[in-house]
N, C-alpha and C. Protein backbone atom coordinates (compact mmCIF):
# COMPACT_ATOMS: atom_id res chain seq x y z
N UNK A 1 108.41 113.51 78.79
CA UNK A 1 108.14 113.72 80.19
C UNK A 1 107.59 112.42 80.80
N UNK A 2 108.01 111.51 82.40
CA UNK A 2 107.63 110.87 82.44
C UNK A 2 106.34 110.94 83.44
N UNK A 3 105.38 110.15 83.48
CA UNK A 3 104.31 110.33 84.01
C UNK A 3 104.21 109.91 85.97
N UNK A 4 103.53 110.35 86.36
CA UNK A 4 104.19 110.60 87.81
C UNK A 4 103.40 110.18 88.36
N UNK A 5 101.92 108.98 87.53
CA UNK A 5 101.26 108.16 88.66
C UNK A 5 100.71 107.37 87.90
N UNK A 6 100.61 105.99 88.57
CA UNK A 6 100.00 104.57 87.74
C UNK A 6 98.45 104.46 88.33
N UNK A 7 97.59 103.81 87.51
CA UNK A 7 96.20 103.79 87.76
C UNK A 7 95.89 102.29 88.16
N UNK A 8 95.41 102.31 89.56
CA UNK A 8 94.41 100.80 90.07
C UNK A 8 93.28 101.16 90.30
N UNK A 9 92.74 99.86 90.22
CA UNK A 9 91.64 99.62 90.87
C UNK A 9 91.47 99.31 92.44
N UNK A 10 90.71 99.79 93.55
CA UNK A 10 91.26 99.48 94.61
C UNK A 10 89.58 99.57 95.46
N UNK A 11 89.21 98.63 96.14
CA UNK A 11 88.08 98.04 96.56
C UNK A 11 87.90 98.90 97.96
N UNK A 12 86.43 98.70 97.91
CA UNK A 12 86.32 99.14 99.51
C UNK A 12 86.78 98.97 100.57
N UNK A 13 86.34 97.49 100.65
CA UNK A 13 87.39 96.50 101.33
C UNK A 13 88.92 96.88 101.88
N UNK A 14 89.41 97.32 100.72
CA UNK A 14 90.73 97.35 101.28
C UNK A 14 90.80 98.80 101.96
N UNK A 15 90.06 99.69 101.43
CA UNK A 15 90.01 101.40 101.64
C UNK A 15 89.75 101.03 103.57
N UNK A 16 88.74 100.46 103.76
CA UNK A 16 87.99 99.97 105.02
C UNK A 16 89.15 99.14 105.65
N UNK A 17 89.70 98.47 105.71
CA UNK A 17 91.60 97.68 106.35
C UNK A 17 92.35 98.70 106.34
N UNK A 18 93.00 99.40 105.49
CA UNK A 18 94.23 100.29 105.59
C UNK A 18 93.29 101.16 106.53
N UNK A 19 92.35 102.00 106.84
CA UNK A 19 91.74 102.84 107.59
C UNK A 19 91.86 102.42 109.09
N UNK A 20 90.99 100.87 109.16
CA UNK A 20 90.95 100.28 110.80
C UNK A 20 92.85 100.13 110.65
N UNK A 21 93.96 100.11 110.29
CA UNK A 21 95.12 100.23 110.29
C UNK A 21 95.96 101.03 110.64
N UNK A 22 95.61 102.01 110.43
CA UNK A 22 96.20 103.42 110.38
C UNK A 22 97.01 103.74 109.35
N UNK A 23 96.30 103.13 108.46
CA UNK A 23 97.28 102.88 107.11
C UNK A 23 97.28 104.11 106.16
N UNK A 24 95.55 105.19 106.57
CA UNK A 24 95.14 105.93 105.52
C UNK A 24 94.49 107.20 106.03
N UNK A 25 95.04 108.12 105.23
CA UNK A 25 94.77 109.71 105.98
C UNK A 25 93.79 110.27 104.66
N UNK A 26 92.72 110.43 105.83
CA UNK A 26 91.53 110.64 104.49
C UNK A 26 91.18 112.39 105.06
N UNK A 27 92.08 113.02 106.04
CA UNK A 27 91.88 114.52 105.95
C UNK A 27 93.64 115.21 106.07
N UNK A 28 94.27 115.12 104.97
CA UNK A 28 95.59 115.74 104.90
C UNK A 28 95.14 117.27 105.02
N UNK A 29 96.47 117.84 105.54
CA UNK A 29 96.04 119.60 105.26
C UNK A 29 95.44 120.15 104.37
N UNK A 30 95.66 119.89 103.39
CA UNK A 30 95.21 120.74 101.99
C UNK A 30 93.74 120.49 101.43
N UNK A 31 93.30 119.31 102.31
CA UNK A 31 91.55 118.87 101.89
C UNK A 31 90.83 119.82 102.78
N UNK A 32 89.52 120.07 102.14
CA UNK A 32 88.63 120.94 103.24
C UNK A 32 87.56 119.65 103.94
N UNK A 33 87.11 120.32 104.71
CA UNK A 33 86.20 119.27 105.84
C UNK A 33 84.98 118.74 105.09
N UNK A 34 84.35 117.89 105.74
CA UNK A 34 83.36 117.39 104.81
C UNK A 34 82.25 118.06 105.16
N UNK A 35 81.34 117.94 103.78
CA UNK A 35 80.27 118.96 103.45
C UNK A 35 79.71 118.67 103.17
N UNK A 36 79.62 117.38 102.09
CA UNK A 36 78.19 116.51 101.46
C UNK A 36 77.19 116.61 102.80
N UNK A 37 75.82 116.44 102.63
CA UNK A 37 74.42 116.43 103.16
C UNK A 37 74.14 114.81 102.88
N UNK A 38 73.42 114.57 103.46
CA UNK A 38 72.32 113.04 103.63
C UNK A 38 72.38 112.92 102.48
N UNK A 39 71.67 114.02 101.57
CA UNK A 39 71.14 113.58 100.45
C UNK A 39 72.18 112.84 99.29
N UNK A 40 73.53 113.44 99.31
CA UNK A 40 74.31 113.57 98.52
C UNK A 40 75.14 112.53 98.88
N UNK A 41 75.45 111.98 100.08
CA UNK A 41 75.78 110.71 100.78
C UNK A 41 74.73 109.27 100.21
N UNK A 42 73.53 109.45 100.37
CA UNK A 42 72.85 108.67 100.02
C UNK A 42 72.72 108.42 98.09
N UNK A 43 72.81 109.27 97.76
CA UNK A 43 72.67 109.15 96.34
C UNK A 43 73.98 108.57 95.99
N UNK A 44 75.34 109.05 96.58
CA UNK A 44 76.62 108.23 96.36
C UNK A 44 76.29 106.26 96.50
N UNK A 45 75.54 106.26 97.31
CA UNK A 45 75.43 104.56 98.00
C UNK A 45 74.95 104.01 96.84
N UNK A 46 73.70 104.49 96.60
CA UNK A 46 72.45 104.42 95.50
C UNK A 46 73.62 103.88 93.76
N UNK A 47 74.12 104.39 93.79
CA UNK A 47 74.80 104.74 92.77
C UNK A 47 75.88 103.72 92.49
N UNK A 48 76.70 103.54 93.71
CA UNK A 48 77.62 101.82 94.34
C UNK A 48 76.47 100.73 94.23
N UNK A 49 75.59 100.87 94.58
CA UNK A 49 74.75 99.30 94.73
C UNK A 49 74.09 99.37 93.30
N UNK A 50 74.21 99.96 92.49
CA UNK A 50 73.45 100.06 90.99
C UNK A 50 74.98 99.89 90.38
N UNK A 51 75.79 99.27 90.69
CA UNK A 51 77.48 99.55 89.73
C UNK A 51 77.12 100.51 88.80
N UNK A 52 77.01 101.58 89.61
CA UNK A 52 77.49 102.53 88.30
C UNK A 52 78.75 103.23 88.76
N UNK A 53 79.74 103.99 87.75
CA UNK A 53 81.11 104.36 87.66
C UNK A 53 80.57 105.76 88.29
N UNK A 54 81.85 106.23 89.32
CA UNK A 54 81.92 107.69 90.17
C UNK A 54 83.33 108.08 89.91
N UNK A 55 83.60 108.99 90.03
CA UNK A 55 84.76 109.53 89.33
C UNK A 55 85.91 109.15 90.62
N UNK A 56 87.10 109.19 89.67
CA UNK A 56 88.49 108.23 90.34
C UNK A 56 88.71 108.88 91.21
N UNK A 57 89.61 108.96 92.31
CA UNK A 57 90.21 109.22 93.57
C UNK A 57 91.47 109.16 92.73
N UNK A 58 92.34 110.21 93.67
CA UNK A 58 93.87 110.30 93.74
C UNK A 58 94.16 109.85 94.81
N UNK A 59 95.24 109.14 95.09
CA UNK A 59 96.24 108.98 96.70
C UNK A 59 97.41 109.07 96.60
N UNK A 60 98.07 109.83 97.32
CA UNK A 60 99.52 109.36 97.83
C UNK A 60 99.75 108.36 98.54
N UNK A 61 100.97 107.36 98.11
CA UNK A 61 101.40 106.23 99.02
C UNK A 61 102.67 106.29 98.90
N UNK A 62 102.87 106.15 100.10
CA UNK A 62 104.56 106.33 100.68
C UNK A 62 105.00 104.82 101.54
N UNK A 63 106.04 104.74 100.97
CA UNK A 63 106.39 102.76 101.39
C UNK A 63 107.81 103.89 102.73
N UNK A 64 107.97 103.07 103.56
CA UNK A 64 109.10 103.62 104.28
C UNK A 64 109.65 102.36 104.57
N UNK A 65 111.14 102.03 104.30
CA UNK A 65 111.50 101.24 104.02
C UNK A 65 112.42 100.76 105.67
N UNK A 66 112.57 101.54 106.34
CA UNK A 66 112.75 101.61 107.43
C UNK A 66 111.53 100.32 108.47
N UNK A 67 110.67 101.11 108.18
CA UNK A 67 109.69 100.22 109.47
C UNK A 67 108.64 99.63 108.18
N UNK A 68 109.16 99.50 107.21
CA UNK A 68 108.38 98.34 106.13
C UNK A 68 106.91 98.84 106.14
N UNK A 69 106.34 99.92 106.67
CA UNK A 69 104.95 100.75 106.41
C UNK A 69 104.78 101.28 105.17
N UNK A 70 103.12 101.26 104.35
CA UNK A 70 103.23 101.71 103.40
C UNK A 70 102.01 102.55 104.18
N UNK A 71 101.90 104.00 103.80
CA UNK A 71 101.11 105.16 104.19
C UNK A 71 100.30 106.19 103.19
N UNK A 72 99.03 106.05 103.26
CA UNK A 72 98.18 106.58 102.07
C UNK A 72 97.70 107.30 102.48
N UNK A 73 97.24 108.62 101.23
CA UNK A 73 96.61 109.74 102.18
C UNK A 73 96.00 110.43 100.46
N UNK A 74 94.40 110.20 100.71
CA UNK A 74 93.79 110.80 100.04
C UNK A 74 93.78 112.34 99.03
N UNK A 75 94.84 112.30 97.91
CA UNK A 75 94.60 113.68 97.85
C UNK A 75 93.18 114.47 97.10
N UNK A 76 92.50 113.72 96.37
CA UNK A 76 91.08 113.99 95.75
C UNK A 76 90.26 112.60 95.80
N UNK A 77 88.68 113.43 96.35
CA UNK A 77 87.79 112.00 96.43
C UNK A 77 87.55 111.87 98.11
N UNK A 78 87.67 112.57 98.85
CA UNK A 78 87.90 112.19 100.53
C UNK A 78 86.14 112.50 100.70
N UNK A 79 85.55 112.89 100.39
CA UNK A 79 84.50 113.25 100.18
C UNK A 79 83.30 112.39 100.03
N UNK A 80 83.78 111.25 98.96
CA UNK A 80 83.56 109.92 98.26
C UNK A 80 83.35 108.55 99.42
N UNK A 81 84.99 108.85 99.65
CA UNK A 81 85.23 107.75 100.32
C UNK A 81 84.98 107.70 101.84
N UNK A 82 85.36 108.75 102.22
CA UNK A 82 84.48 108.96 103.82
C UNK A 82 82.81 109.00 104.00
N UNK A 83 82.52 109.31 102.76
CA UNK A 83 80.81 108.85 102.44
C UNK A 83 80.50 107.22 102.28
N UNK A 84 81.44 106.58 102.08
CA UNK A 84 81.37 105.00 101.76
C UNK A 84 81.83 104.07 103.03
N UNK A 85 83.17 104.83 103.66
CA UNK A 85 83.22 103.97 104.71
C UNK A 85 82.42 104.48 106.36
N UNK A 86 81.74 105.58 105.81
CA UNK A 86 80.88 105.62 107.23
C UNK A 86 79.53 105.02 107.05
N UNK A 87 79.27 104.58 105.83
CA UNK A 87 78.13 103.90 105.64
C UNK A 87 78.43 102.45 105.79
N UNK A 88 79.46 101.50 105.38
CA UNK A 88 79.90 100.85 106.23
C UNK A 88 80.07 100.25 107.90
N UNK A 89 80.39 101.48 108.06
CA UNK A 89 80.04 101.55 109.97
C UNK A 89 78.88 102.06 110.49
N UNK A 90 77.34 101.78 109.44
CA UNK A 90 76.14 102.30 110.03
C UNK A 90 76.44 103.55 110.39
N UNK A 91 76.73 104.61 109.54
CA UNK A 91 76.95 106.10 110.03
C UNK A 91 76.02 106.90 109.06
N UNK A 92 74.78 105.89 108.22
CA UNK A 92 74.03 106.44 108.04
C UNK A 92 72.77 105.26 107.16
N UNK A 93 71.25 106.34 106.76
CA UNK A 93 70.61 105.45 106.52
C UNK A 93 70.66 105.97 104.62
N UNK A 94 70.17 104.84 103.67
CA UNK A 94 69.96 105.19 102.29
C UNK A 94 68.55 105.92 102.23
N UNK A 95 68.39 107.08 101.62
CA UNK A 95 66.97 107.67 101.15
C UNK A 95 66.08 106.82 100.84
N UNK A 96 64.61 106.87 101.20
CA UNK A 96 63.99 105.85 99.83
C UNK A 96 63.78 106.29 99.02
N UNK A 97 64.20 108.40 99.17
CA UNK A 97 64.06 108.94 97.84
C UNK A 97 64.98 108.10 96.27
N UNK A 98 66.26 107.58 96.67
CA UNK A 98 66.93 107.70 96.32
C UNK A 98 67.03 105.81 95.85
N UNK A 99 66.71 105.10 96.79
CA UNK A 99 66.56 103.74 96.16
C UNK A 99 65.33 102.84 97.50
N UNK A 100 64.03 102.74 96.34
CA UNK A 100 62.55 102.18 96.97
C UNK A 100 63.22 100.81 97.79
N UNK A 101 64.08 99.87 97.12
CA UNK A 101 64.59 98.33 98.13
C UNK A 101 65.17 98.49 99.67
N UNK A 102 66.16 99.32 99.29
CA UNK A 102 67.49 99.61 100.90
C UNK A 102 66.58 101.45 101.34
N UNK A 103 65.72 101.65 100.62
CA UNK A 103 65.85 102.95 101.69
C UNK A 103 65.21 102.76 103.22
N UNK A 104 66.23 103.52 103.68
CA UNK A 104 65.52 103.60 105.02
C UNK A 104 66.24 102.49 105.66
N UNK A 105 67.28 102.16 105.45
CA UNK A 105 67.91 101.01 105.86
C UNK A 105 69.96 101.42 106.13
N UNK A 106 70.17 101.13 107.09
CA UNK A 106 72.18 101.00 107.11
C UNK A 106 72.48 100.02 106.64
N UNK A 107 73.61 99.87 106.60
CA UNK A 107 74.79 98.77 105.53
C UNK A 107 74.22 97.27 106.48
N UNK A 108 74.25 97.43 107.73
CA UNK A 108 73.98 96.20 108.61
C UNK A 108 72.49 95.85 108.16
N UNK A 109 71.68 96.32 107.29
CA UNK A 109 70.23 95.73 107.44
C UNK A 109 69.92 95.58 105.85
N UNK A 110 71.27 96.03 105.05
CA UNK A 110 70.81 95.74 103.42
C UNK A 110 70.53 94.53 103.03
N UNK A 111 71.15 93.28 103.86
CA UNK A 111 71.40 91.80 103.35
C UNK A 111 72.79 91.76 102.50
N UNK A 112 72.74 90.58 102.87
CA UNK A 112 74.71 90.34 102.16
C UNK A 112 74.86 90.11 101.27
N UNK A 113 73.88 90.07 100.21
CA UNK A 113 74.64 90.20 98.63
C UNK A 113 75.12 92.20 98.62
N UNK A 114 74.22 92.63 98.99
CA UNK A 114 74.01 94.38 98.41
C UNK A 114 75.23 94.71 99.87
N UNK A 115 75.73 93.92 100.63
CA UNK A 115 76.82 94.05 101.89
C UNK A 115 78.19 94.19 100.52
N UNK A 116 78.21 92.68 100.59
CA UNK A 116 79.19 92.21 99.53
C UNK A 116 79.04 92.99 98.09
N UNK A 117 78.12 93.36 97.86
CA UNK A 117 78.17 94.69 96.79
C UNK A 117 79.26 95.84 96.83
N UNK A 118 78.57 96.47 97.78
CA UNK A 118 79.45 97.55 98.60
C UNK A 118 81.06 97.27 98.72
N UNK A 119 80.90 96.43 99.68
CA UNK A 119 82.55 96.39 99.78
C UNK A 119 83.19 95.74 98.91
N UNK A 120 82.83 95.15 97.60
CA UNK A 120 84.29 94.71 96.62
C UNK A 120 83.81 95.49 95.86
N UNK A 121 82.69 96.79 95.79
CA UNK A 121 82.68 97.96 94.52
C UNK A 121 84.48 98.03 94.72
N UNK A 122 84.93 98.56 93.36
CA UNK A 122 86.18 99.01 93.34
C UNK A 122 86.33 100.43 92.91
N UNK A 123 86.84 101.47 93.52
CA UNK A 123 87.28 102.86 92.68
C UNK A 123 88.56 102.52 91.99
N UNK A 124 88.35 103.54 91.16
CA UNK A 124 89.50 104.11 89.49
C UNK A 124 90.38 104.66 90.95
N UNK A 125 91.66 104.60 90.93
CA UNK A 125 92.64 105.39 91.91
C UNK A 125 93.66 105.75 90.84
N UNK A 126 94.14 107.07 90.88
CA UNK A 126 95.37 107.73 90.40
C UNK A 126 96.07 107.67 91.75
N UNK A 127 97.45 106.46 91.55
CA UNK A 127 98.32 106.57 92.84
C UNK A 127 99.48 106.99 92.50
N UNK A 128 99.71 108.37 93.23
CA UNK A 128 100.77 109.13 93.47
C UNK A 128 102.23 108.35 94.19
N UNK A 129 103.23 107.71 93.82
CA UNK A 129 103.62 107.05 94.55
C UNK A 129 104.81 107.85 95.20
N UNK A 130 105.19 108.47 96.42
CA UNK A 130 106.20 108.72 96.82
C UNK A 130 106.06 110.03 96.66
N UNK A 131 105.19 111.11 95.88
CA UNK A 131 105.28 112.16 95.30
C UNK A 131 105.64 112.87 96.81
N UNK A 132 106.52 114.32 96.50
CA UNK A 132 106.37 115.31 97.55
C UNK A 132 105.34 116.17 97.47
N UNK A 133 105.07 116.93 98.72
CA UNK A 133 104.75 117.67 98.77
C UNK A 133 104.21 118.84 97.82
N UNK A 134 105.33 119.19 97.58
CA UNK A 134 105.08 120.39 96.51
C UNK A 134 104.06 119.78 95.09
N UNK A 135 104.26 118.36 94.89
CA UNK A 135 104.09 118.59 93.55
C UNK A 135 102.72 117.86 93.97
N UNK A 136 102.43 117.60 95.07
CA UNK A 136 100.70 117.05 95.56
C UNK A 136 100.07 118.10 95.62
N UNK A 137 100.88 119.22 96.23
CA UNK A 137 100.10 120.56 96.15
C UNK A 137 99.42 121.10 94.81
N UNK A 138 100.64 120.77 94.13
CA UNK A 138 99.97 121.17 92.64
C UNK A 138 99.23 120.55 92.13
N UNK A 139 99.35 118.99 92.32
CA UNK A 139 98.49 118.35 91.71
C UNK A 139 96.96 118.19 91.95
N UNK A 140 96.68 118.68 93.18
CA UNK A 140 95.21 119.17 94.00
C UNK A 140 94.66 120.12 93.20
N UNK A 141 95.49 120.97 93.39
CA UNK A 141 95.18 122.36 92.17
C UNK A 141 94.86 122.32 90.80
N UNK A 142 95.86 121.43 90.35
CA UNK A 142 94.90 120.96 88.86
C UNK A 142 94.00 120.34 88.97
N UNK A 143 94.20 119.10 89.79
CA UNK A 143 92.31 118.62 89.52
C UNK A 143 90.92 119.07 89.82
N UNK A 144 91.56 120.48 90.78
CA UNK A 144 90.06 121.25 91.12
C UNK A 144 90.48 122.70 90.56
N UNK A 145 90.84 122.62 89.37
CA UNK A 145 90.92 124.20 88.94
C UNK A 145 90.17 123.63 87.46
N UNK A 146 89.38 124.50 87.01
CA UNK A 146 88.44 124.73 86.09
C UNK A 146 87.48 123.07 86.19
N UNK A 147 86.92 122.52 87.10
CA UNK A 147 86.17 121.65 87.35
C UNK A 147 84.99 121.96 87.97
């Protein structure tokens, strides 16, 4: 059987470009709305500026060969990553529960090493390339069935 997605590494940075692009759909139908709390947002940051590993993201990417666009759309992890790039755009502050240096502070007031932290952290990505429909459907379903 052949395997139906290759694994990168893929930086904030770039998550944050394809987004200001319109490159990347981080609420497809089949995701539910976001739900994380402060707390759980902040402990995600905490966790990026300490390099420690968070579990991989899936995406679909679709190249259209027509208008030379390539089009990504989050199928697991939207959760993650919309927690990372709204902290990015000052869309929130870090706990000091959660880290005594940056708490109480947005991405604009960390200083630019822990800036430059953030945005070349890289996530684990499982990229779906081209997959349809049907089999994204399923594949949602396995990664959140018995998890």
């Amino acid at each position: 059987m052949q395997q139906r997605f290759s694994t990168r590494n893929i930086s904030v940075r770039d998550f944050e470009e394809w987004k200001d692009r319109g490159e990347l759909s981080l609420s497809p139908k089949f995701q539910r709305r976001e739900v994380w709390n402060p707390k759980a947002k902040s402990y995600l940051i905490d966790t990026i500026l300490r390099g420690k590993p968070i579990p991989k993201l899936y995406m679909r990417q679709e190249v259209n060969p027509a208008s030379r666009r390539t089009t990504r759309e989050i199928v697991d992890g939207q959760q993650r990553l919309n927690t990372v790039l709204s902290f990015v755009k000052d869309g929130f502050k870090i706990s000091k529960t959660h880290n005594k240096d940056y708490g109480g502070k947005y991405f604009s007031s960390i200083g630019e090493d822990a800036q430059r932290a953030v945005l070349q952290y890289e996530f684990v990505v499982d990229l779906l390339q081209d997959m349809p429909d049907n089999e994204v459907y399923d594949t949602f379903a396995r990664i959140n069935t018995y998890s």
